[in-house]
N, C-alpha and C. Protein backbone atom coordinates (compact mmCIF):
# COMPACT_ATOMS: atom_id res chain seq x y z
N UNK A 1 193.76 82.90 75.35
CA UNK A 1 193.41 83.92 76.32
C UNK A 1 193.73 83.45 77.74
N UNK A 2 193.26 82.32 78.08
CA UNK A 2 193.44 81.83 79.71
C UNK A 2 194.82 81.47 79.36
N UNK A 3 195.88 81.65 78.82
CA UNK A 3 197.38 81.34 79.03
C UNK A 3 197.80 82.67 79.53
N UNK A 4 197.42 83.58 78.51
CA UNK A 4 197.81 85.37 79.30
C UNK A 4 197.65 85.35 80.67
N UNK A 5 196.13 84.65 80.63
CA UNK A 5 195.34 85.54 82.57
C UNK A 5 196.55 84.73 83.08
N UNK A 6 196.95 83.39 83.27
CA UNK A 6 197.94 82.54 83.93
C UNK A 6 199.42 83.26 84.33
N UNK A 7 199.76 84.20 83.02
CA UNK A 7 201.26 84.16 83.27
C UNK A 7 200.88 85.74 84.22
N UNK A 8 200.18 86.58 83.65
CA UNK A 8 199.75 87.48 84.34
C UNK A 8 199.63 87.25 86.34
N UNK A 9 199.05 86.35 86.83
CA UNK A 9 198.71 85.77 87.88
C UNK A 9 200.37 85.33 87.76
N UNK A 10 201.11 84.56 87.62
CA UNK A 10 202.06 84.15 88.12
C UNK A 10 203.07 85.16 87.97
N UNK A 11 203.23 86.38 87.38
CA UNK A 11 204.02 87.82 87.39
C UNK A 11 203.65 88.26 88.92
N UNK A 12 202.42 88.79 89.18
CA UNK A 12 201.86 89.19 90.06
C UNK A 12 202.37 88.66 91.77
N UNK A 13 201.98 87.31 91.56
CA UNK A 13 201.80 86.41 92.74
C UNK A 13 203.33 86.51 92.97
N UNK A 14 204.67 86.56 92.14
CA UNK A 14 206.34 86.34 91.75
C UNK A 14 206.81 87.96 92.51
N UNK A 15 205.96 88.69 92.15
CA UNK A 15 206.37 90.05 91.99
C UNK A 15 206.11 90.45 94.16
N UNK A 16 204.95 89.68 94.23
CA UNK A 16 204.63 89.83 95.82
C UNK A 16 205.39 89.20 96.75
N UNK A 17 206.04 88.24 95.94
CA UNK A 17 206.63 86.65 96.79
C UNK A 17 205.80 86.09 98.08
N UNK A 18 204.91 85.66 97.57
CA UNK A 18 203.75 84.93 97.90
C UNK A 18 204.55 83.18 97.07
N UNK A 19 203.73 81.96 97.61
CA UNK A 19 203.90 81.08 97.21
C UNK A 19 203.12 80.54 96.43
N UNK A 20 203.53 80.16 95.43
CA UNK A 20 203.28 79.78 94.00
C UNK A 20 202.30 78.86 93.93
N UNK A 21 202.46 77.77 94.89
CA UNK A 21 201.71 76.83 95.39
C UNK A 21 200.14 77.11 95.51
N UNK A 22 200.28 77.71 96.82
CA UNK A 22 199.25 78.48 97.41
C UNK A 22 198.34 79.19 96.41
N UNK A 23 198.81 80.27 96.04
CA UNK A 23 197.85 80.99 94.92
C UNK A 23 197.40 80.17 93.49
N UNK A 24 198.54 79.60 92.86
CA UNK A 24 198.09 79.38 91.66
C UNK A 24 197.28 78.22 91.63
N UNK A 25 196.89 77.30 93.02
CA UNK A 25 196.61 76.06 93.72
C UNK A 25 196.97 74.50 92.41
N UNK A 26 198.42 74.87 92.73
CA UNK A 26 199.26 73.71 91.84
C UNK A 26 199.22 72.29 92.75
N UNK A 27 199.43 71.25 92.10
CA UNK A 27 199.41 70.13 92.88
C UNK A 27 201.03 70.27 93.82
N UNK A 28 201.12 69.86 94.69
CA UNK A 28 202.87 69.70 95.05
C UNK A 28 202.82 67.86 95.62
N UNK A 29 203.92 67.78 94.55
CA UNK A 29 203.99 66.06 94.61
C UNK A 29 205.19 65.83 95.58
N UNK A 30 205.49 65.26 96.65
CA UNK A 30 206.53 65.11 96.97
C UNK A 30 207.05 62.90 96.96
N UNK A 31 207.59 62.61 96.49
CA UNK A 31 207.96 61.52 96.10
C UNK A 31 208.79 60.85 97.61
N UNK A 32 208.91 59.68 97.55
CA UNK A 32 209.85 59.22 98.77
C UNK A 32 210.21 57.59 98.53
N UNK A 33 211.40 57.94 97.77
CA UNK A 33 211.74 56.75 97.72
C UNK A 33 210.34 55.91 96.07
N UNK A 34 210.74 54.31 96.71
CA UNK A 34 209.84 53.84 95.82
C UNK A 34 208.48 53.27 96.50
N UNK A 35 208.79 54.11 97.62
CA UNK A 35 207.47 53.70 98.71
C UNK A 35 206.47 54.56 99.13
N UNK A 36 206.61 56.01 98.74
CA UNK A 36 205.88 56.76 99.51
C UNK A 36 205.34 58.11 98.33
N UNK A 37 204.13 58.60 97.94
CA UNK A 37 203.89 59.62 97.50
C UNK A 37 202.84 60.37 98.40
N UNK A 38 203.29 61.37 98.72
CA UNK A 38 202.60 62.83 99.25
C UNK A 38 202.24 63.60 98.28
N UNK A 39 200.98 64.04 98.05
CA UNK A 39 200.34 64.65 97.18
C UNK A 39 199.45 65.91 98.09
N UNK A 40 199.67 67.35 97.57
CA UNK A 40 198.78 68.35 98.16
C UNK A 40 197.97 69.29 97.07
N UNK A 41 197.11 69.51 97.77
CA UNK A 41 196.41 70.52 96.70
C UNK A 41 195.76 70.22 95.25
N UNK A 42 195.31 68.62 95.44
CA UNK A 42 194.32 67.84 95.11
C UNK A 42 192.89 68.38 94.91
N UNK A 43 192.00 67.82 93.67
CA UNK A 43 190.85 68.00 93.76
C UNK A 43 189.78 67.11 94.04
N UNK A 44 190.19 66.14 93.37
CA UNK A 44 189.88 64.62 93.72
C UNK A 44 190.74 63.38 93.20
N UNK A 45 190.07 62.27 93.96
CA UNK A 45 190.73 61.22 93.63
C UNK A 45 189.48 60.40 92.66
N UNK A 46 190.14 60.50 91.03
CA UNK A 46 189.36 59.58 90.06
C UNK A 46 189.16 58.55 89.93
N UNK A 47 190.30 57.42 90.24
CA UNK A 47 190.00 55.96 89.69
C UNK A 47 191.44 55.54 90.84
N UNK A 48 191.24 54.37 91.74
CA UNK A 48 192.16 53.65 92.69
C UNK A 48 191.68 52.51 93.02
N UNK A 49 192.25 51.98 92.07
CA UNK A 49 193.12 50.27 92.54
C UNK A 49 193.94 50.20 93.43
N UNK A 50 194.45 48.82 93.76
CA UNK A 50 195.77 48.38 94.54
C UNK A 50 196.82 48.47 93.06
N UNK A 51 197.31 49.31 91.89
CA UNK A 51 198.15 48.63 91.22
C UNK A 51 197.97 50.42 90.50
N UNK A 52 197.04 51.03 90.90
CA UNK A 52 196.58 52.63 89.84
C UNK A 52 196.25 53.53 90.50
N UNK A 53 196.31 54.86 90.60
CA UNK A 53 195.43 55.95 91.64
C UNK A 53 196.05 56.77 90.47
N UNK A 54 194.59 57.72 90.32
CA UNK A 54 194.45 58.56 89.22
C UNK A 54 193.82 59.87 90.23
N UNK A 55 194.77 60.82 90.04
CA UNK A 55 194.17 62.28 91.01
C UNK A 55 193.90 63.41 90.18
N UNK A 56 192.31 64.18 90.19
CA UNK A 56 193.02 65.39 89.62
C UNK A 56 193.14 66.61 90.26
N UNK A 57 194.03 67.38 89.76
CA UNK A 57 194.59 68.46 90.17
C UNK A 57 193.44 69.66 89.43
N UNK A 58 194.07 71.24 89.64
CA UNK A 58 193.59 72.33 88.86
C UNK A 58 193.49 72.22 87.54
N UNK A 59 194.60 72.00 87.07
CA UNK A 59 194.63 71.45 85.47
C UNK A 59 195.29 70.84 84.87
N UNK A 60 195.35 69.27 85.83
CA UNK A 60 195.70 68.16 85.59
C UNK A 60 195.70 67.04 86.10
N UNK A 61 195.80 65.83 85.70
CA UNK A 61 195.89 64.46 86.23
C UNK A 61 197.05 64.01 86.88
N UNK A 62 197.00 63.58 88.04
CA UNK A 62 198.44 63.04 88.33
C UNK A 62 198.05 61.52 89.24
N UNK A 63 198.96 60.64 87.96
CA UNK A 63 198.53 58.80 87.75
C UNK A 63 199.80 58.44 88.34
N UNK A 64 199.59 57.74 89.71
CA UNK A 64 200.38 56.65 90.13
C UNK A 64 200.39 55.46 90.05
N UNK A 65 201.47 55.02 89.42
CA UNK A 65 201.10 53.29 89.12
C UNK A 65 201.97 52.61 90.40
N UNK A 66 201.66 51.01 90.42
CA UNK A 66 202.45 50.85 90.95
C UNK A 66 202.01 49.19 91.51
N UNK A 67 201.87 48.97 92.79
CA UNK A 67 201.97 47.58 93.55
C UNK A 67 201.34 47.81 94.72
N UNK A 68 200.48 47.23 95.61
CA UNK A 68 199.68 47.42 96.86
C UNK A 68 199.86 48.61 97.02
N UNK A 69 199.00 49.34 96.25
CA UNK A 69 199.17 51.26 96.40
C UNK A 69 197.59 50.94 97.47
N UNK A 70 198.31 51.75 98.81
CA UNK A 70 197.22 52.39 99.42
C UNK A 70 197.38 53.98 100.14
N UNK A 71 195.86 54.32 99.74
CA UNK A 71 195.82 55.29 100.43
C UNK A 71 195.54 55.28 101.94
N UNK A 72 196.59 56.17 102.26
CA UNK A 72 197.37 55.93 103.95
C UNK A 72 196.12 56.91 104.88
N UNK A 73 196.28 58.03 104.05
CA UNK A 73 195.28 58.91 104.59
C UNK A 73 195.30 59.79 103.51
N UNK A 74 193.69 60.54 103.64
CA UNK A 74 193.60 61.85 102.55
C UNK A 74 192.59 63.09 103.55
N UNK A 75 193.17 64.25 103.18
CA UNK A 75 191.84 64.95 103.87
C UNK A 75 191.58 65.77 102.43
N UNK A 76 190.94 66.95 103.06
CA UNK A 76 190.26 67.87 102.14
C UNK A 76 191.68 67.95 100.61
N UNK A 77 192.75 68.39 100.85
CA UNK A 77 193.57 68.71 100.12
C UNK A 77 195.39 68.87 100.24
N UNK A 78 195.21 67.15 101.15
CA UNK A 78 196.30 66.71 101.31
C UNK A 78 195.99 64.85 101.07
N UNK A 79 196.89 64.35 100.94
CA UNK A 79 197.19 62.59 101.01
C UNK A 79 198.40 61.89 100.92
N UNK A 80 198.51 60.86 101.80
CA UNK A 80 199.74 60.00 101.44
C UNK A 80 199.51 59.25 100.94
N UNK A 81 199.80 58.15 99.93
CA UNK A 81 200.04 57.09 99.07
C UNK A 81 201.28 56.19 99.00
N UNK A 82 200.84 54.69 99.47
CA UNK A 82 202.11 53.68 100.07
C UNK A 82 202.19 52.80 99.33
N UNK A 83 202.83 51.95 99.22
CA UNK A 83 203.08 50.55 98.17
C UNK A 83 204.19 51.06 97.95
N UNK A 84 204.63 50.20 96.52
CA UNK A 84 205.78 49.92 95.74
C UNK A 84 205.41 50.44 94.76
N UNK A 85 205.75 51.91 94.70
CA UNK A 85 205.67 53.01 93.46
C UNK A 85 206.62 52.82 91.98
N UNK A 86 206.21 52.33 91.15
CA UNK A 86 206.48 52.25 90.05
C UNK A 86 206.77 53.92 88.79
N UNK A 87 205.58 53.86 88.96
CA UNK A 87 205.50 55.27 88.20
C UNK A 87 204.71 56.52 88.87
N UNK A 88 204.97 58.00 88.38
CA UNK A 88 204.20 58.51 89.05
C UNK A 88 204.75 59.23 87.64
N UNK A 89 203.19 60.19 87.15
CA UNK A 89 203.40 60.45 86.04
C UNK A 89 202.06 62.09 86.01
N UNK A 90 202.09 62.99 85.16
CA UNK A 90 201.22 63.74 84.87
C UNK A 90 200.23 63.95 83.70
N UNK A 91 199.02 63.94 83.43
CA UNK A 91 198.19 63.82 82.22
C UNK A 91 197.88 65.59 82.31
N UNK A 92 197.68 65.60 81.24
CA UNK A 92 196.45 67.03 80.43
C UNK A 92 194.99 66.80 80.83
């Protein structure tokens, strides 16, 4: 049932051209290099080491691995993330 309401909402939101982002409040990962992750539209931050940062999203996890990972700055529903990015990956 909540897969219908989803595609329904993303017909809708497609059909207005509104941003996808915005409404469906998806994470947007932007990557940089092996040094830099920008992450928006965050719910929280779960579990962060210097070597792990585990975020979740609406309806999902998104796990950065890596090497002196710090968080640079975060506000309500934005953050940067620095070190030597190894992996950056998505969970269920």
């Amino acid at each position: 049932m909540r897969k219908g309401v989803e595609e329904k909402k993303e017909l809708m939101v497609a059909a207005m051209k509104l941003p996808m982002d915005v409404f469906l409040g998806e994470m947007i990962i932007s990557v940089i290099g092996r040094r830099a992750v920008y992450v928006e539209n965050y719910r929280s931050i779960l579990f962060y080491t210097d070597t792990s940062l585990k975020i979740q999203g609406r309806d999902c996890k998104l796990l950065i691995q890596g090497k002196h990972l710090v968080i640079e700055y975060y506000t309500g529903d934005e953050m940067k993330v620095t070190g030597r990015i190894e992996s950056v990956g998505l969970e269920q």
